[in-house]
Protein backbone atom coordinates (compact mmCIF):
# COMPACT_ATOMS: atom_id res chain seq x y z
CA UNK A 1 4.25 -84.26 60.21
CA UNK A 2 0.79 -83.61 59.82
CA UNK A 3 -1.85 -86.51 58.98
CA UNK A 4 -4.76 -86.51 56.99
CA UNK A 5 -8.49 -87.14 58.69
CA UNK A 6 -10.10 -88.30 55.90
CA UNK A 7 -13.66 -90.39 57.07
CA UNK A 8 -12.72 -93.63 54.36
CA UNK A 9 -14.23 -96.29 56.77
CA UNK A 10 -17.19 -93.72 56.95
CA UNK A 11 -17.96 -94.04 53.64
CA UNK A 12 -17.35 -97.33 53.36
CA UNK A 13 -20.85 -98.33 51.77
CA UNK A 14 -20.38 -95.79 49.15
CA UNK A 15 -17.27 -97.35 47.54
CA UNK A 16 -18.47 -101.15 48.19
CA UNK A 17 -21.60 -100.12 45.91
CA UNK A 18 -19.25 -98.62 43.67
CA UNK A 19 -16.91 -101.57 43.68
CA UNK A 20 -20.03 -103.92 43.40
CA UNK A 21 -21.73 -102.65 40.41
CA UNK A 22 -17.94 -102.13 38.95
CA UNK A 23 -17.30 -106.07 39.45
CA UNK A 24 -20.69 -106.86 38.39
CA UNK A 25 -20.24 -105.16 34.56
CA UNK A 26 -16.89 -106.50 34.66
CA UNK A 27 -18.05 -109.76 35.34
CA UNK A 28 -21.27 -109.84 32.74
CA UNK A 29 -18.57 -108.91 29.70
CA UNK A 30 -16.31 -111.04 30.54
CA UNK A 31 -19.08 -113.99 30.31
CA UNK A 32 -20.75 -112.15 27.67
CA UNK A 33 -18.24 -111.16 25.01
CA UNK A 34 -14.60 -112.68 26.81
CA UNK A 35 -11.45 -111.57 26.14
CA UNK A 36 -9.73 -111.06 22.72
CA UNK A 37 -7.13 -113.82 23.17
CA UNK A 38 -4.19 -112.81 21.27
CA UNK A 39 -2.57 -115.69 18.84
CA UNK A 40 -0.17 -116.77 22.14
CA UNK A 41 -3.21 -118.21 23.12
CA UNK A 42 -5.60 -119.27 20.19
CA UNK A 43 -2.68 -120.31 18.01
CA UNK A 44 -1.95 -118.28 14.11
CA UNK A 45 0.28 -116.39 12.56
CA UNK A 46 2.16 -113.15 13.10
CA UNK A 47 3.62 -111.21 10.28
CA UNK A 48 6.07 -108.19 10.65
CA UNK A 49 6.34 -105.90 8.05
CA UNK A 50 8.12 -102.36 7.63
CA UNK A 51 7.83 -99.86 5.18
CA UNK A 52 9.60 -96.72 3.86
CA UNK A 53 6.94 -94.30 4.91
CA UNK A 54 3.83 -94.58 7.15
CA UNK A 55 1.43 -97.17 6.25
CA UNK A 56 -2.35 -96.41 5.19
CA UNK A 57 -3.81 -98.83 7.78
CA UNK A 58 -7.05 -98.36 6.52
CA UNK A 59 -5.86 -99.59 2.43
CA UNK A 60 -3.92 -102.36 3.81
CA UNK A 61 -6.80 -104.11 6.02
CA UNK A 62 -8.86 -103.71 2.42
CA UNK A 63 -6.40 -105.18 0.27
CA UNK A 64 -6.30 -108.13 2.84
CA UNK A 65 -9.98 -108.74 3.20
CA UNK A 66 -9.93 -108.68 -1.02
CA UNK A 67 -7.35 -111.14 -0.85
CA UNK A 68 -9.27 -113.63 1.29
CA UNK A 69 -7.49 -112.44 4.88
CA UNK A 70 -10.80 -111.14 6.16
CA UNK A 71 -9.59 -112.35 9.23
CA UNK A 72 -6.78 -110.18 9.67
CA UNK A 73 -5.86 -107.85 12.44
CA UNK A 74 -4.01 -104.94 11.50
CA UNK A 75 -1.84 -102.35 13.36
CA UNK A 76 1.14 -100.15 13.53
CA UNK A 77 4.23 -101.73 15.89
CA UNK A 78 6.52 -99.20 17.83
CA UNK A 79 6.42 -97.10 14.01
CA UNK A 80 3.92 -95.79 11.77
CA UNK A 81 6.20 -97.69 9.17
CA UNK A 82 6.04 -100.71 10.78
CA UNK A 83 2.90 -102.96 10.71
CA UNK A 84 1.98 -105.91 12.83
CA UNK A 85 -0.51 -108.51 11.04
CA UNK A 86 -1.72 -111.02 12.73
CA UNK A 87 -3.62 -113.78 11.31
CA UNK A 88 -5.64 -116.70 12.68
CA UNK A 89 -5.24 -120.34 12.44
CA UNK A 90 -5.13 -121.62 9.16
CA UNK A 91 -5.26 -125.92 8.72
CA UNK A 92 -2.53 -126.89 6.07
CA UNK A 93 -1.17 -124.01 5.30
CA UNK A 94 2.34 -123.50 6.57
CA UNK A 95 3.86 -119.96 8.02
CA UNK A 96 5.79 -119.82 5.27
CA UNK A 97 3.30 -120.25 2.61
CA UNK A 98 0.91 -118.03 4.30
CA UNK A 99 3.31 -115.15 5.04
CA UNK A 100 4.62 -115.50 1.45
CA UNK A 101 1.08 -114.73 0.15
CA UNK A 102 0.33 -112.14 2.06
CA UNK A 103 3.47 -110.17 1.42
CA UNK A 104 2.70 -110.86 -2.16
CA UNK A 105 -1.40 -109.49 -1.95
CA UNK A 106 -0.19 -106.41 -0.04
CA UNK A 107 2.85 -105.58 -2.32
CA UNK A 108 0.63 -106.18 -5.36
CA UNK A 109 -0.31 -102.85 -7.60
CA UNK A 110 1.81 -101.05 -5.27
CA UNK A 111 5.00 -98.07 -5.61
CA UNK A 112 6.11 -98.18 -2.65
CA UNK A 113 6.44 -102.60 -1.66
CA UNK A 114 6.79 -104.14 2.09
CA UNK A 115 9.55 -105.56 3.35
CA UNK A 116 9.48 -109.01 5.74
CA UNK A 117 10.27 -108.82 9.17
CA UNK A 118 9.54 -111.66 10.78
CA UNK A 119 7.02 -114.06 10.99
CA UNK A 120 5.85 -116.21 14.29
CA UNK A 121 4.05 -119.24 14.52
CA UNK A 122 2.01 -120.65 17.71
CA UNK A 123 -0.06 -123.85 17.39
CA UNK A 124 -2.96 -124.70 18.99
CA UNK A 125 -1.65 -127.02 21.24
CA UNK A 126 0.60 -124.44 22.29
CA UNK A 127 -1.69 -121.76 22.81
CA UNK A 128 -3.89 -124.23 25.38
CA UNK A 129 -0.95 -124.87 27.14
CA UNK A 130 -0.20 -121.42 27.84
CA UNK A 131 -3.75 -120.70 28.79
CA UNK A 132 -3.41 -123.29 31.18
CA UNK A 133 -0.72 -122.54 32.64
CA UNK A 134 -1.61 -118.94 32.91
CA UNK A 135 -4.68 -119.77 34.99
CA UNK A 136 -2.64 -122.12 37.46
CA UNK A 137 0.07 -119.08 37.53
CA UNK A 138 -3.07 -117.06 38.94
CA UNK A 139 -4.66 -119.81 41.13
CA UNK A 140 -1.57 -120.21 42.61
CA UNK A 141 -0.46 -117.20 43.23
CA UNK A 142 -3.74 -116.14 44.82
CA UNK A 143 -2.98 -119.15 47.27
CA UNK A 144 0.02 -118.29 48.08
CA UNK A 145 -1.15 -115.01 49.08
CA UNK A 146 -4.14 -116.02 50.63
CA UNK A 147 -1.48 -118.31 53.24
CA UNK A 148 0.91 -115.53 53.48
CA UNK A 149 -1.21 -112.88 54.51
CA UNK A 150 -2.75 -115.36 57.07
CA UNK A 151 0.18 -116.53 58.31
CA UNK A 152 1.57 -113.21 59.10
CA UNK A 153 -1.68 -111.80 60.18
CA UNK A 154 -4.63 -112.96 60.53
CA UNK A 155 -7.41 -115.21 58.41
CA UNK A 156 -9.74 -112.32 58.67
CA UNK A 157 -6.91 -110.06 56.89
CA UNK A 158 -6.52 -112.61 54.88
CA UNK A 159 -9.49 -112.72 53.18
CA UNK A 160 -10.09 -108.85 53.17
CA UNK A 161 -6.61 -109.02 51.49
CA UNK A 162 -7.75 -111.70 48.75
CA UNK A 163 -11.23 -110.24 48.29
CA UNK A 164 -9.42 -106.71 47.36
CA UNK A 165 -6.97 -108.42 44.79
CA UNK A 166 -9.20 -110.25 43.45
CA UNK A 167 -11.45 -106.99 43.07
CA UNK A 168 -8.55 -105.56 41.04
CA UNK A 169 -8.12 -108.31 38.75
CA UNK A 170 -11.79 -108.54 37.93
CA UNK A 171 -12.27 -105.20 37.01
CA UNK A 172 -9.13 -104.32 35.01
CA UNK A 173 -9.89 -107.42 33.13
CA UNK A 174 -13.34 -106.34 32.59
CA UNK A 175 -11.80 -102.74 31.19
CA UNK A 176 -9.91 -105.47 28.71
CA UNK A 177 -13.13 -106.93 27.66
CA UNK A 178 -15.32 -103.56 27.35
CA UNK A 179 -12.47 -102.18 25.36
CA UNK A 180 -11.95 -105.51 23.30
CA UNK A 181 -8.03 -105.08 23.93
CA UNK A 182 -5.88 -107.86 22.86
CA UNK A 183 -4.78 -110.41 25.54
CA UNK A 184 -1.48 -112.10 25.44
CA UNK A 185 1.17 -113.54 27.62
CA UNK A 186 2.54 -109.79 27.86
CA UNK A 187 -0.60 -108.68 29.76
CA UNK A 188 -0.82 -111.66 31.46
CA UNK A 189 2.60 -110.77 32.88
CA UNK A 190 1.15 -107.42 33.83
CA UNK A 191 -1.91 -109.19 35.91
CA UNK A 192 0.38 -111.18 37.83
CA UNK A 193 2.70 -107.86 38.33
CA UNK A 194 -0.85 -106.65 39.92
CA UNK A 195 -1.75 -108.96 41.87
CA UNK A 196 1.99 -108.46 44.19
CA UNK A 197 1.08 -104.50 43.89
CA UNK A 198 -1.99 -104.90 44.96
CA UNK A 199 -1.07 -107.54 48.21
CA UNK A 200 1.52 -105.10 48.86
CA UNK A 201 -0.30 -101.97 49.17
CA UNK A 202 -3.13 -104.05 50.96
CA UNK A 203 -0.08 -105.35 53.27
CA UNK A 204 1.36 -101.66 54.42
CA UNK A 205 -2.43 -100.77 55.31
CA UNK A 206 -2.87 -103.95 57.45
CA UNK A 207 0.78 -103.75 59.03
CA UNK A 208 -0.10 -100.17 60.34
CA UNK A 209 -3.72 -101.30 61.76
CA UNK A 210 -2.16 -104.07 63.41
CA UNK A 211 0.57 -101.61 65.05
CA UNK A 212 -2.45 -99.53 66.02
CA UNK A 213 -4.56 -101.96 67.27
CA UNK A 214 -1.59 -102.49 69.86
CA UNK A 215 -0.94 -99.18 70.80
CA UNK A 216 -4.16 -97.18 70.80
CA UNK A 217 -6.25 -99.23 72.49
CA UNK A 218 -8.86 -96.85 73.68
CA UNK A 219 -9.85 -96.34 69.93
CA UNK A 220 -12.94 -98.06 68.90
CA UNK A 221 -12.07 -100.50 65.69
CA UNK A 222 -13.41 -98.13 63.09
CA UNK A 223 -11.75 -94.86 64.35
CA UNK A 224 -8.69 -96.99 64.58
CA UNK A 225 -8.80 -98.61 61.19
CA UNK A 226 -9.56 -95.38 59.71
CA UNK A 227 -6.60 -93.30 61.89
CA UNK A 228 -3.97 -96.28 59.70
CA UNK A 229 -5.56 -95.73 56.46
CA UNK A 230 -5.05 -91.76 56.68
CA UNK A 231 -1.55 -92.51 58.14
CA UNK A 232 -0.74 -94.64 54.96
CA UNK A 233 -2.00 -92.14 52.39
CA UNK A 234 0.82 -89.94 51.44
CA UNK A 235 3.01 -92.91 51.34
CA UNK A 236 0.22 -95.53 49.33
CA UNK A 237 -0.35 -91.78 46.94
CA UNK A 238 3.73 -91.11 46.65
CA UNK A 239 4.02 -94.76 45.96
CA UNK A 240 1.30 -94.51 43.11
CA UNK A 241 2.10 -91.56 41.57
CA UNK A 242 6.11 -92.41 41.32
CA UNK A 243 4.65 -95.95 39.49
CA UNK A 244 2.31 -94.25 37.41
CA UNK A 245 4.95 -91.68 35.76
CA UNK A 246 6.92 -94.74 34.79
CA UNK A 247 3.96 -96.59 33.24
CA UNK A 248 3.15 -93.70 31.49
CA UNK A 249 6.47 -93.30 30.07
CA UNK A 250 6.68 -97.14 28.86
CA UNK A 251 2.91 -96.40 26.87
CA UNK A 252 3.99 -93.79 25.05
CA UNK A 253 8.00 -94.48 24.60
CA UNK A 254 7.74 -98.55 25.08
CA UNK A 255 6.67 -99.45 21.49
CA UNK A 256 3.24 -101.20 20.64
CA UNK A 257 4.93 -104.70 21.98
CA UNK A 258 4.35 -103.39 25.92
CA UNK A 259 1.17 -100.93 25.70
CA UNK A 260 -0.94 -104.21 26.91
CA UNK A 261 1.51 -104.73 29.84
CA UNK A 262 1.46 -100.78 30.77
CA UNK A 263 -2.12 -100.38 30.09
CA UNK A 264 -2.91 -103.26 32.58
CA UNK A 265 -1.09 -101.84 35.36
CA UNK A 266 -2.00 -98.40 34.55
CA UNK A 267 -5.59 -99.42 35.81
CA UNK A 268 -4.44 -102.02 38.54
CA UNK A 269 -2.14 -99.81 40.73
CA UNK A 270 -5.34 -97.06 40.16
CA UNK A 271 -7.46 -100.05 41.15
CA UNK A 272 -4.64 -101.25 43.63
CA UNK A 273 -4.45 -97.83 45.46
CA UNK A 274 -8.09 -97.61 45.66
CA UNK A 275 -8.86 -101.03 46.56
CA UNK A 276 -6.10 -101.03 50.13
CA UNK A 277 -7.84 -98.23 50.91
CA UNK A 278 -11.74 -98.66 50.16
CA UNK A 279 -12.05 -102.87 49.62
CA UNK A 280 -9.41 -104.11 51.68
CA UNK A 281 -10.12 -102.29 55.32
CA UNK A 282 -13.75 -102.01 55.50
CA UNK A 283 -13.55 -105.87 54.69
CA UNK A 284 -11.48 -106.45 57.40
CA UNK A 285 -14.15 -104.49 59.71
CA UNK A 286 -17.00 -106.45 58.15
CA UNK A 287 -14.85 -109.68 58.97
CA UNK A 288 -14.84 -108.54 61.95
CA UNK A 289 -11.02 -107.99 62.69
CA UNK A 290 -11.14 -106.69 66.76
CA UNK A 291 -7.95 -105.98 68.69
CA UNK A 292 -8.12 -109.62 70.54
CA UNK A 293 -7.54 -111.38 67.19
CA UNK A 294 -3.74 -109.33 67.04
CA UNK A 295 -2.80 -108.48 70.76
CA UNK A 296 -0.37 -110.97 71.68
CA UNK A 297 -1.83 -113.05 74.39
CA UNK A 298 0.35 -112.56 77.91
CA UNK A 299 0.58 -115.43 80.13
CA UNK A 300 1.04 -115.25 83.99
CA UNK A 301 3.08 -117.60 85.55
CA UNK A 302 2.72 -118.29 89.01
CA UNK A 303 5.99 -118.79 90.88
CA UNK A 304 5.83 -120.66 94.25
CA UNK A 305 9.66 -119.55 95.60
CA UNK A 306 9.62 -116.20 95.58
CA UNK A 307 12.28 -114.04 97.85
């Protein structure tokens, strides 16, 4: 089967620039503006309401702001008929109460009346506790990767293989923060889903330089890195592609509940693919990964009796 020859590790300061000034915007709107923490987080009030036809959006987020729900967010969920409205948190005023009056404000003057889903309630305390615990998820599991990858490897794969993952997370965040997209423990689901895409890819990409490094060892370190990186592509692109269809499929045919999850890894196995093969091994030739840090050493032993 015939391989690409594609110069990646050639171009290798084109795509860290890229990658930098990517991270950097990422990083200035996520310290500038944040995320928009959804209610699993911040604490409020979710109200689910359907309707016989498709509801006018646009009337309904007036009718709350008249009503004194200015704060309301407003959206369709899975069906133009049915509407998600989500409400911040509101001191002593129970969910009842407080879905009761809104049903009532947006079925008042009105032919064609709302009926109650279901309404959700997350307190504050709760919502800290799942934003701490969603950080340790990812400090841990960056860890564990980080003495995985040098356990199996080596610590200068290691930290190409964190510095890549982290890239991804950074910068599909940052796409969550440009776009002011809700974040909730669905999507947070979907970043930790990335961050084991994203190892993985790394991890085929560093398995085959290792095997390289062992068997071509008249290569110089870039051609060789570069030789496993083309070697990889139609399987890291197959790979991709196959994932993508599926994501694609849950967007538009999941309902509104999972288009934070599939949007998320929609842009980290993009990110992912492009990250094994433009982050991930030009940082391990920058770390400088050589074939003496992977060729198992062979010891001599001198034997005194032989025949």
């Amino acid at each position: 089967m015939k391989t690409t020859n594609i110069n990646f590790i050639g171009n290798r300061n084109i795509a860290l620039i890229f990658s930098g000034i990517l991270s950097l915007l990422s990083i200035i709107s996520l310290s500038v503006q944040g995320l928009q923490m959804g209610i699993d987080f911040t604490g409020g009030t979710l109200i689910e309401v359907g309707y016989q036809k498709p509801a006018d959006l646009t009337a309904l987020r007036a009718t709350l702001d008249s009503s004194g729900f200015a704060d309301a967010t407003v959206q369709n969920f899975g069906t133009a008929k049915d509407v998600l409205i989500r409400l911040k948190l509101q001191e002593g005023v129970s969910s009842a109460d407080l879905s009761n009056k809104v049903l009532e404000a947006i079925n008042k003057d009105t032919a064609e009346p709302a009926s109650l889903r279901r309404v959700e309630f997350v307190g504050p305390q709760v919502g800290d506790d799942l934003a701490q615990d969603g950080f340790l998820a990812l400090l841990y599991s960056t860890i564990g990767i980080l003495i995985y990858v040098a356990w199996r490897f080596e610590w200068k794969f290691s930290l190409g293989a964190i510095i890549a993952t982290l890239h991804d997370v950074i910068v599909t965040l940052g796409v969550f923060s440009v776009l002011r997209m809700e974040f909730d423990l669905t999507v947070l689901a979907a970043v930790l889903a990335l961050i084991g895409y994203s190892l993985n890819d790394t991890i085929v990409v560093y398995d085959r330089i290792r095997e390289n490094f062992i068997q071509l060892r008249n290569k110089s370190t870039e051609e060789m890195i570069n030789i496993s990186v083309n070697v990889t592509l139609s399987r890291t692109i197959m790979t991709s592609l196959t994932v993508i269809l599926v994501l694609v499929s849950l967007f538009f045919l999941g309902g509104e509940v999972i288009h934070g999850f599939s949007v998320v890894l929609l842009f980290g196995v993009f990110f992912g693919t492009y990250s094994s093969i433009f982050i991930a091994s030009p940082m391990a030739l920058i770390l400088g990964v050589s074939p003496q840090d992977l060729i198992p050493v062979v010891r001599e032993e001198h034997l005194d009796n032989l025949p």
